[in-house]
PDB file of N, CA and C in Angstrom:
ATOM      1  N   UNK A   1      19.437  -0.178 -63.726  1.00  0.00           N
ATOM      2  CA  UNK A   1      18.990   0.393 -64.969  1.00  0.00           C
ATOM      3  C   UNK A   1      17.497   0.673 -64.856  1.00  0.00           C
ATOM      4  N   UNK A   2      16.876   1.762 -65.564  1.00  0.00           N
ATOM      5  CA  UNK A   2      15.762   2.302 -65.096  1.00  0.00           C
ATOM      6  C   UNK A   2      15.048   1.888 -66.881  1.00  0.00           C
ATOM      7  N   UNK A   3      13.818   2.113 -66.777  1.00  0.00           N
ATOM      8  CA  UNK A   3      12.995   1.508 -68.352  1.00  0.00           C
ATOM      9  C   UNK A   3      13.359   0.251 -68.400  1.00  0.00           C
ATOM     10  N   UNK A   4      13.960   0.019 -69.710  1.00  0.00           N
ATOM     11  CA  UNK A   4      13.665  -1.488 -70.158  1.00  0.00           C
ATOM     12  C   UNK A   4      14.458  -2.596 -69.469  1.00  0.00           C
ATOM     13  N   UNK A   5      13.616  -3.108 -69.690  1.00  0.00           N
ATOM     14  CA  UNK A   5      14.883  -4.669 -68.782  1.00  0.00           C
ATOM     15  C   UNK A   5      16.018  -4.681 -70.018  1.00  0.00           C
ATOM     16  N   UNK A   6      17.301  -5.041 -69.299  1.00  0.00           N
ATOM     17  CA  UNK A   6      18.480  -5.735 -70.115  1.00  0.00           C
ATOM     18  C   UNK A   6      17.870  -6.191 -70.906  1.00  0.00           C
ATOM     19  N   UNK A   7      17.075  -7.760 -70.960  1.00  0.00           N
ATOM     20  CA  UNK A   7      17.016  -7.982 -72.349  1.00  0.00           C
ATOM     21  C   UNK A   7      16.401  -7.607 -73.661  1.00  0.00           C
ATOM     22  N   UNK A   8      15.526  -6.514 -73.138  1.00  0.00           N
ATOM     23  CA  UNK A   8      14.801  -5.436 -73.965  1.00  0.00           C
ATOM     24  C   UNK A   8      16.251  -4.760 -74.854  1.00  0.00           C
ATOM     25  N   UNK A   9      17.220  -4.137 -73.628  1.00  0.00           N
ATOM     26  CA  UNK A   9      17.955  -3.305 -74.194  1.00  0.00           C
ATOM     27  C   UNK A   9      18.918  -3.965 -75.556  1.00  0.00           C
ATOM     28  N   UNK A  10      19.424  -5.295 -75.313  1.00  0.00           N
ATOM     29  CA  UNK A  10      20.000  -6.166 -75.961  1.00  0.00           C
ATOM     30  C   UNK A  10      19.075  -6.628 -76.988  1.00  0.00           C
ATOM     31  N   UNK A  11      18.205  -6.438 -76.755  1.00  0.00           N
ATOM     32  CA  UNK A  11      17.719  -7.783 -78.056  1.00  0.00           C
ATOM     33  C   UNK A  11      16.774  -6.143 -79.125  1.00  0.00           C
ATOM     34  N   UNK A  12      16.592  -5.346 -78.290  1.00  0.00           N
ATOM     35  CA  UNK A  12      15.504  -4.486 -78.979  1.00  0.00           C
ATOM     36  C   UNK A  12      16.299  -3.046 -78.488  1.00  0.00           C
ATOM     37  N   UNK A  13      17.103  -2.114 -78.731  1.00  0.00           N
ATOM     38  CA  UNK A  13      17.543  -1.224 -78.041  1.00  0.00           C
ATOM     39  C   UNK A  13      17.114  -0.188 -78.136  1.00  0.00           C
ATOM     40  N   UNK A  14      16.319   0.338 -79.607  1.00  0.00           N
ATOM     41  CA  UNK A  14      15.778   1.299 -80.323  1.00  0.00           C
ATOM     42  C   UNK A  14      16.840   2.070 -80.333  1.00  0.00           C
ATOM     43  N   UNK A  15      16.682   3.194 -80.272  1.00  0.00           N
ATOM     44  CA  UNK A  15      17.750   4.408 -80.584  1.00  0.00           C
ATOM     45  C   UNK A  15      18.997   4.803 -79.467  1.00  0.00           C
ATOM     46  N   UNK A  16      20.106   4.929 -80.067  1.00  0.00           N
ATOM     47  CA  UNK A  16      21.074   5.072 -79.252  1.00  0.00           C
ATOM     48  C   UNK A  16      21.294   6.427 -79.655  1.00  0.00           C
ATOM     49  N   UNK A  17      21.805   6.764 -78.083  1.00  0.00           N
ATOM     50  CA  UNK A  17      21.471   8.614 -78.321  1.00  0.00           C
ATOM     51  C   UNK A  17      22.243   9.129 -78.803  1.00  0.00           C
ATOM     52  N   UNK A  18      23.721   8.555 -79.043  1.00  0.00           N
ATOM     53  CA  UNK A  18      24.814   9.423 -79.532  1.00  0.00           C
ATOM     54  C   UNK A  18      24.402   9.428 -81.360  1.00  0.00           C
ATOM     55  N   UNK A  19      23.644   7.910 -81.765  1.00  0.00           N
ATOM     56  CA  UNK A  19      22.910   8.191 -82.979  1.00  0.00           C
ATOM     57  C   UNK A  19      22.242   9.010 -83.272  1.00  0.00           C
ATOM     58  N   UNK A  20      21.090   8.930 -82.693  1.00  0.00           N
ATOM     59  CA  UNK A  20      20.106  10.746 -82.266  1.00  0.00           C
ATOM     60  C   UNK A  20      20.732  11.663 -82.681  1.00  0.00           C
ATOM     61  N   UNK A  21      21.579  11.743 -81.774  1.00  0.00           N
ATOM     62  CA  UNK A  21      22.505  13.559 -81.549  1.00  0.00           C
ATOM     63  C   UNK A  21      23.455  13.326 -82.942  1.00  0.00           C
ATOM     64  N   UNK A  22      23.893  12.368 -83.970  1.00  0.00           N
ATOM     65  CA  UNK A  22      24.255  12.349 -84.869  1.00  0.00           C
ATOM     66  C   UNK A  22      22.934  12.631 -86.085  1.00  0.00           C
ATOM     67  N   UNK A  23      21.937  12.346 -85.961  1.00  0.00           N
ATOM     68  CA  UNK A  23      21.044  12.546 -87.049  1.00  0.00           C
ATOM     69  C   UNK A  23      20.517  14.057 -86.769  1.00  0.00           C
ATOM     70  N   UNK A  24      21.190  14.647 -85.762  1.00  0.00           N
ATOM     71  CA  UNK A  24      20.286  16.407 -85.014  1.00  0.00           C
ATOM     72  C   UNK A  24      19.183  15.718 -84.881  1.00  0.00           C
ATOM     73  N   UNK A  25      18.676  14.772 -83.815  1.00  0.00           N
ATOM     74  CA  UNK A  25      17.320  14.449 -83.127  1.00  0.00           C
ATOM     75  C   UNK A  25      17.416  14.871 -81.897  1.00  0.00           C
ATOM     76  N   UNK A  26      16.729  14.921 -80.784  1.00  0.00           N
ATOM     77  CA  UNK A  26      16.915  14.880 -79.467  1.00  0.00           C
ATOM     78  C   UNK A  26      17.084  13.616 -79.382  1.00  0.00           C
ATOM     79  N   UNK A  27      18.207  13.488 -78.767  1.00  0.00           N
ATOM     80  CA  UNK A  27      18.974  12.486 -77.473  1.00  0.00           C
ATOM     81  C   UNK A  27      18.088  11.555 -76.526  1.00  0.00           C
ATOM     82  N   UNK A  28      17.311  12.435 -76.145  1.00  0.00           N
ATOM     83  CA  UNK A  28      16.577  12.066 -74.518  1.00  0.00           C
ATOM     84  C   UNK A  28      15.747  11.189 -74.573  1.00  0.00           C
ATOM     85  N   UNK A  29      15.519  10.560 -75.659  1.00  0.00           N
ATOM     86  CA  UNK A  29      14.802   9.147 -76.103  1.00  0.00           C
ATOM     87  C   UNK A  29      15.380   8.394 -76.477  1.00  0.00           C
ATOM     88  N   UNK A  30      16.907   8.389 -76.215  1.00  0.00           N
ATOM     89  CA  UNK A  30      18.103   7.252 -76.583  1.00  0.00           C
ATOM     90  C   UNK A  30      18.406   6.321 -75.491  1.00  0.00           C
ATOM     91  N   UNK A  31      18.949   5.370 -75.479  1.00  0.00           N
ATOM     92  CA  UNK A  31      19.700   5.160 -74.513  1.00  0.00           C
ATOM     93  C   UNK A  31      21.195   5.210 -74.807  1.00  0.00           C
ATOM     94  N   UNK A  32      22.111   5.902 -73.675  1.00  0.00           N
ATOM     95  CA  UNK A  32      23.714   5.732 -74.382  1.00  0.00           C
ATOM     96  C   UNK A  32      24.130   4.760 -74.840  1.00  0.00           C
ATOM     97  N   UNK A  33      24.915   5.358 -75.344  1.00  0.00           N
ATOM     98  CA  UNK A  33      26.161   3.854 -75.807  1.00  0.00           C
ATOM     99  C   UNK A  33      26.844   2.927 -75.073  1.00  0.00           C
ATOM    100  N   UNK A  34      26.923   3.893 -73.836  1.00  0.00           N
ATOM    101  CA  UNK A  34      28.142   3.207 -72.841  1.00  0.00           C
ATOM    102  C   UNK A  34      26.852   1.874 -72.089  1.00  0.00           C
ATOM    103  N   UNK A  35      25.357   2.639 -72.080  1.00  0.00           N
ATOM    104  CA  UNK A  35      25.063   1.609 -71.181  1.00  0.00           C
ATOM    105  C   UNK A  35      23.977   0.378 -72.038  1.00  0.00           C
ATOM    106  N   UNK A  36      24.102   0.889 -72.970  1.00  0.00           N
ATOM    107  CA  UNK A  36      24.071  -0.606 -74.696  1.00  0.00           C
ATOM    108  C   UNK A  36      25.069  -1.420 -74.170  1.00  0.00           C
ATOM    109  N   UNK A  37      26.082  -1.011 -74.220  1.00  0.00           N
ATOM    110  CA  UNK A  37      27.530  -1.935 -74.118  1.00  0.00           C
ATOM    111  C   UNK A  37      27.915  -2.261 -72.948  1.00  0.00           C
ATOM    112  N   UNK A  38      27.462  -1.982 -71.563  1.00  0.00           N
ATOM    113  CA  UNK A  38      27.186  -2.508 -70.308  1.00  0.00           C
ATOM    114  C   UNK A  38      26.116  -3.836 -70.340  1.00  0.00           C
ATOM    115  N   UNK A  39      25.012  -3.643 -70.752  1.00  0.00           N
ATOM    116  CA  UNK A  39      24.120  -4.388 -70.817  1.00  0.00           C
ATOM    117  C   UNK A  39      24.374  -5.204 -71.431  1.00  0.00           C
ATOM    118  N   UNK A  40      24.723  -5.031 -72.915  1.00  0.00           N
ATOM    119  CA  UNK A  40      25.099  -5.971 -73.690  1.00  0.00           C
ATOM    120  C   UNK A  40      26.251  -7.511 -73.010  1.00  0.00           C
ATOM    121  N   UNK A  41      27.265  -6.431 -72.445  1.00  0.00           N
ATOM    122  CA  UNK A  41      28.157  -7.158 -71.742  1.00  0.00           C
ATOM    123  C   UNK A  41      27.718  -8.360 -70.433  1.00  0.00           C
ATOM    124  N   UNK A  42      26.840  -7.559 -69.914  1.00  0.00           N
ATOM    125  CA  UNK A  42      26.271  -8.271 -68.786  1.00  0.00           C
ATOM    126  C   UNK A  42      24.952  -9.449 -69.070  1.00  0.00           C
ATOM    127  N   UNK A  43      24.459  -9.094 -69.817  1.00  0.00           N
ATOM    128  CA  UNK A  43      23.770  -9.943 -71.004  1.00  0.00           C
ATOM    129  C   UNK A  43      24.622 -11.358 -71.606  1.00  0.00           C
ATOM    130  N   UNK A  44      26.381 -11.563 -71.970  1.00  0.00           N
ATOM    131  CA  UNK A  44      26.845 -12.351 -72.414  1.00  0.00           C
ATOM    132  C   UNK A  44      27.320 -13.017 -71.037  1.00  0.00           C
ATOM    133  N   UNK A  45      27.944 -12.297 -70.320  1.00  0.00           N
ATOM    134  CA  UNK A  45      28.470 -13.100 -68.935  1.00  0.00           C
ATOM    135  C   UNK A  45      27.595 -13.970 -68.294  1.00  0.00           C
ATOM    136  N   UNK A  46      26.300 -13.214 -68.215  1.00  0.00           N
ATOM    137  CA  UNK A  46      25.159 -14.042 -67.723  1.00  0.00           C
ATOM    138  C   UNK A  46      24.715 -15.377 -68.481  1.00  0.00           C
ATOM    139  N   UNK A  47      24.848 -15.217 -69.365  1.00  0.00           N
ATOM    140  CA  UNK A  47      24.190 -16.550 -70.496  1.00  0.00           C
ATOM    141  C   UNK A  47      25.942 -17.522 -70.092  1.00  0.00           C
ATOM    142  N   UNK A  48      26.742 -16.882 -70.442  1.00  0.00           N
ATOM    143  CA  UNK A  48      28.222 -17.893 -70.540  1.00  0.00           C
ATOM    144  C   UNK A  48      28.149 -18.612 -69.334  1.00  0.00           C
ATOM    145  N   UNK A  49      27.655 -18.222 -68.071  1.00  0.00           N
ATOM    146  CA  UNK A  49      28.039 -18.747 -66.545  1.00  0.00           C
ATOM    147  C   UNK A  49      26.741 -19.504 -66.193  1.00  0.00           C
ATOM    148  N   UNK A  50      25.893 -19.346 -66.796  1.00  0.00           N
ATOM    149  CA  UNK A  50      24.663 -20.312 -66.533  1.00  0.00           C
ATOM    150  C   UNK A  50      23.699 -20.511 -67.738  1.00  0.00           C
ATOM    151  N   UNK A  51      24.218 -20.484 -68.682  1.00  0.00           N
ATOM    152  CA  UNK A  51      23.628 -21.177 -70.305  1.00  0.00           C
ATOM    153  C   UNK A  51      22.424 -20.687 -70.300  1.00  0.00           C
ATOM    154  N   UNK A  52      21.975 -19.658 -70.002  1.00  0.00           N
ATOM    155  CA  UNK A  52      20.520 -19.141 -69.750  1.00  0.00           C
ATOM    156  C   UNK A  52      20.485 -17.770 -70.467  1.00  0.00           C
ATOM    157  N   UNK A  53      19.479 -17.368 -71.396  1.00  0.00           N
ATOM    158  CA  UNK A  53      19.033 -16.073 -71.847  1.00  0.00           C
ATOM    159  C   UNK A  53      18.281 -15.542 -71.047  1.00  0.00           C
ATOM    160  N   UNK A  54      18.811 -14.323 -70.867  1.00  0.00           N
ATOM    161  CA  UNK A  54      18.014 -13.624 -69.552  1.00  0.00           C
ATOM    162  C   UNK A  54      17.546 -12.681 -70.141  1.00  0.00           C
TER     163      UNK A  54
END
């Protein structure tokens, strides 16, 4: 993942682009949805397998 660290994206995500492109904003200062919900995901596995916020 390029810009913010995971836990930036998880804890602080700012704008998700498919939101953007729902309000008619530009996109290109979003991050997708799919990779919110990657991160997010990889964000919980990580904490569940070693009790640690990353």
């Amino acid at each position: 993942m390029t810009g913010p660290s995971a836990a930036a994206v998880v804890s602080r995500p700012g704008w998700v682009a498919e939101t953007l492109t729902g309000l008619r904003l530009d996109p290109s200062d979003g991050t997708p949805a799919a990779e919110v919900a990657r991160e997010y995901v990889a964000h919980l596995d990580a904490r569940a397998s070693d009790g640690r916020l990353r």
